[in-house]
C-alpha atoms as a PDB file:
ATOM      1  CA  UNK A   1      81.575  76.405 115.171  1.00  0.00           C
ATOM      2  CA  UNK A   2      85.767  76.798 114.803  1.00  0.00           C
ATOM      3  CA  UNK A   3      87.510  76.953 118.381  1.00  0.00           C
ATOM      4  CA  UNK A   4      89.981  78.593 118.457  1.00  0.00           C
ATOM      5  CA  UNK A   5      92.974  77.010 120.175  1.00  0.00           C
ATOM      6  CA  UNK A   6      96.517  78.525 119.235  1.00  0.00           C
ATOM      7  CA  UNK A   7      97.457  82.648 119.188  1.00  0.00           C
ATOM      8  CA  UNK A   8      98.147  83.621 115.548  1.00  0.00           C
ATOM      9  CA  UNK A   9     101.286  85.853 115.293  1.00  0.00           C
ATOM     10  CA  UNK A  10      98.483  88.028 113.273  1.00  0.00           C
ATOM     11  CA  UNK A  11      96.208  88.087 115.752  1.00  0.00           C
ATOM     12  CA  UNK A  12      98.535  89.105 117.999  1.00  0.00           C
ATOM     13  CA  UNK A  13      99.996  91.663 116.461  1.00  0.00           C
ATOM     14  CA  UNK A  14      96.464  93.100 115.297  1.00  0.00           C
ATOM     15  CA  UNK A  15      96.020  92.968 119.349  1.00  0.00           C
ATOM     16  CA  UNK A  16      99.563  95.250 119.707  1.00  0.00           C
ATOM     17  CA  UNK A  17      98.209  97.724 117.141  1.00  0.00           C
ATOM     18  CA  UNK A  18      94.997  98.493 118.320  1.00  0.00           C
ATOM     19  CA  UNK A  19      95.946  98.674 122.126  1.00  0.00           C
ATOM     20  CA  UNK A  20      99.108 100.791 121.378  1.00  0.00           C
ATOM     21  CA  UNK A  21      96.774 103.138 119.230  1.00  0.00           C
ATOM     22  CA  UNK A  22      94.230 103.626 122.128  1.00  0.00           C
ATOM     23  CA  UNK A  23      96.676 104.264 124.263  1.00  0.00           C
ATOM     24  CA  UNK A  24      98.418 107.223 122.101  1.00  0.00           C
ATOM     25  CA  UNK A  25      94.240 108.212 121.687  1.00  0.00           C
ATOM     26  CA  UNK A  26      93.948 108.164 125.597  1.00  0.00           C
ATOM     27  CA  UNK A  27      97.466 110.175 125.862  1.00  0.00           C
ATOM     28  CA  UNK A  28      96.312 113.314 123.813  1.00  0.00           C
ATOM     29  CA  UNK A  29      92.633 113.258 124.720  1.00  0.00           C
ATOM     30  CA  UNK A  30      91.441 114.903 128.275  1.00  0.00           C
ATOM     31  CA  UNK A  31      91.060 113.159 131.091  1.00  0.00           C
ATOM     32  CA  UNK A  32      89.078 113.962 134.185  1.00  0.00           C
ATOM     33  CA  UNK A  33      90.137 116.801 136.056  1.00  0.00           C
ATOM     34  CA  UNK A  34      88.219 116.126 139.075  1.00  0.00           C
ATOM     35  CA  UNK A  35      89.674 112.539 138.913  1.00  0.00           C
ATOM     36  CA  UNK A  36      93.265 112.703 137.529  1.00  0.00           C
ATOM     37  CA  UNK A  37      95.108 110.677 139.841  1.00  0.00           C
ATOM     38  CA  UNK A  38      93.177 108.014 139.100  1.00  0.00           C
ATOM     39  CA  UNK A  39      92.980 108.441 135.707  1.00  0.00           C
ATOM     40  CA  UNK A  40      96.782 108.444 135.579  1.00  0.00           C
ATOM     41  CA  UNK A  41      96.454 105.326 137.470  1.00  0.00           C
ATOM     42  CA  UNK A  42      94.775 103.198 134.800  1.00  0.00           C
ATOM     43  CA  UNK A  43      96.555 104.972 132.315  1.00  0.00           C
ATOM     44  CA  UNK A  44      99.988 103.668 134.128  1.00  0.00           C
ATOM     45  CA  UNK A  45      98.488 100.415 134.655  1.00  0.00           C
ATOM     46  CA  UNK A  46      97.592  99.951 131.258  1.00  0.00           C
ATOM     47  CA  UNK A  47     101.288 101.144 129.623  1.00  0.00           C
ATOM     48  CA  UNK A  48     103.121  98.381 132.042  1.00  0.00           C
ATOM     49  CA  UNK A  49     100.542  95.742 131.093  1.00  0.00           C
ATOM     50  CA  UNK A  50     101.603  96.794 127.314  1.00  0.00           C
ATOM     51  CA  UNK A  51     104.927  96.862 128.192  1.00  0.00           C
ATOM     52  CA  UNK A  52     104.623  93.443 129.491  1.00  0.00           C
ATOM     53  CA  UNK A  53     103.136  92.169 126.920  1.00  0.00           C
ATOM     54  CA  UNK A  54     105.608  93.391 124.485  1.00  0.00           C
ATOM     55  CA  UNK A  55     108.517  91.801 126.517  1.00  0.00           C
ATOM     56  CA  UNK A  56     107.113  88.118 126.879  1.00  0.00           C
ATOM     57  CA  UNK A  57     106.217  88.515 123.124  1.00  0.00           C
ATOM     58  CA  UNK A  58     110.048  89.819 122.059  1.00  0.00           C
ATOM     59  CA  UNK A  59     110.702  86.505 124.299  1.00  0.00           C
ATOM     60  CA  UNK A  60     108.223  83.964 122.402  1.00  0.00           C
ATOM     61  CA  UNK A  61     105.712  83.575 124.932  1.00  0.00           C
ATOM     62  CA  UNK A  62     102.652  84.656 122.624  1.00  0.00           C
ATOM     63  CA  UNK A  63     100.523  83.348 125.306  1.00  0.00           C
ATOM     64  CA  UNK A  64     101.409  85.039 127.953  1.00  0.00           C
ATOM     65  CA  UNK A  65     102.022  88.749 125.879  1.00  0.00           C
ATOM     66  CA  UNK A  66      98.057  87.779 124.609  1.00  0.00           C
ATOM     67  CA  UNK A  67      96.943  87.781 128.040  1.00  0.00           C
ATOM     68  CA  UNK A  68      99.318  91.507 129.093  1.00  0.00           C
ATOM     69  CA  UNK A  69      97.570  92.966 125.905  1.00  0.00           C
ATOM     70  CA  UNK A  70      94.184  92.026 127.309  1.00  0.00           C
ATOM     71  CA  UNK A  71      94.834  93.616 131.094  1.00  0.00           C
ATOM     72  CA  UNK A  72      96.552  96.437 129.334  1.00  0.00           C
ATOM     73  CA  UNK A  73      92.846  96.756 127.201  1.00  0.00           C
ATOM     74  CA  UNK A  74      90.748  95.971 130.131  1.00  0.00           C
ATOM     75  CA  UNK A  75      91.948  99.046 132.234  1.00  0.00           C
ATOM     76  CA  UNK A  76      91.588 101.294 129.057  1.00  0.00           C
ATOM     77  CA  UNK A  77      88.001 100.630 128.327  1.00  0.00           C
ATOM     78  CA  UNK A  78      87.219 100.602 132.426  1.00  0.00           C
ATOM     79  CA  UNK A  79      89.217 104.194 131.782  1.00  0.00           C
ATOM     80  CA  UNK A  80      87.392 105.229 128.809  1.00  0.00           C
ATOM     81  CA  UNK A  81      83.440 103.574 130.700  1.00  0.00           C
ATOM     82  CA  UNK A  82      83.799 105.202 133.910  1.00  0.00           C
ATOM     83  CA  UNK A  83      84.760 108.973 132.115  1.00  0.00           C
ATOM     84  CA  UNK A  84      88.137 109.175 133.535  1.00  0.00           C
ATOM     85  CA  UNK A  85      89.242 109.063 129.217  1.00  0.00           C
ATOM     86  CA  UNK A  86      87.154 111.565 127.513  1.00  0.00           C
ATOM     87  CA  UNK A  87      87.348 109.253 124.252  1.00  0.00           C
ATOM     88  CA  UNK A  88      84.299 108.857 122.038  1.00  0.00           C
ATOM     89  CA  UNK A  89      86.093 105.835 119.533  1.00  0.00           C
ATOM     90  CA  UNK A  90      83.996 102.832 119.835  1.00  0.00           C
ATOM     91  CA  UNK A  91      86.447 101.064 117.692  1.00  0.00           C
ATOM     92  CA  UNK A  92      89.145 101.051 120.056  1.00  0.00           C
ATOM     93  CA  UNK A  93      86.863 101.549 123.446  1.00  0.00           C
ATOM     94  CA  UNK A  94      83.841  99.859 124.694  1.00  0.00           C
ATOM     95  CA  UNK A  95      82.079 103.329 124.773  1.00  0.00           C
ATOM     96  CA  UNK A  96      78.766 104.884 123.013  1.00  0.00           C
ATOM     97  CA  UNK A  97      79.533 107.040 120.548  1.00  0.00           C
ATOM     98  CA  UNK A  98      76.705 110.156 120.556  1.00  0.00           C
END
């Protein structure tokens, strides 16, 4: 089995695109009504974890822009799991799909 060891500028940017499209999906999908303060919570959360990650990447720190994009995905799919996102994309979430 290959270990991986180094950030590809591909796999980053493969990272940026399918973050940056779920959260555009999570912007013009409902949300929660009973819950949407907290839903706009992880929503914020997630757009400044993106936002960080595109700022240490524009500075060459793949590393630490890899790690941003992975908070900034983390709060989406904790979004999209607990129902505050009503999303039904398994690609981009880690949701079921009826």
């Amino acid at each position: 089995m290959e270990i991986n060891t180094e950030i590809s500028k591909e796999k980053i940017e493969k990272y940026f695109k399918i973050t940056g499209e779920a959260i555009e999906m999570v912007k013009t999908h409902p949300m929660d009504v009973d819950r949407m303060d907290q839903a706009n919570d992880f929503l914020d959360m997630a757009t400044r974890y993106y936002s960080d990650a595109k700022h240490f990447f524009e500075k060459g720190d793949w590393v630490l822009a890899f790690g941003a994009l992975n908070y900034a995905h983390g709060w989406l799919d904790a979004g999209a799991r607990s129902g505050l996102f009503e999303v039904k994309d398994d690609r981009l979430f880690t949701v079921d799909v009826d």
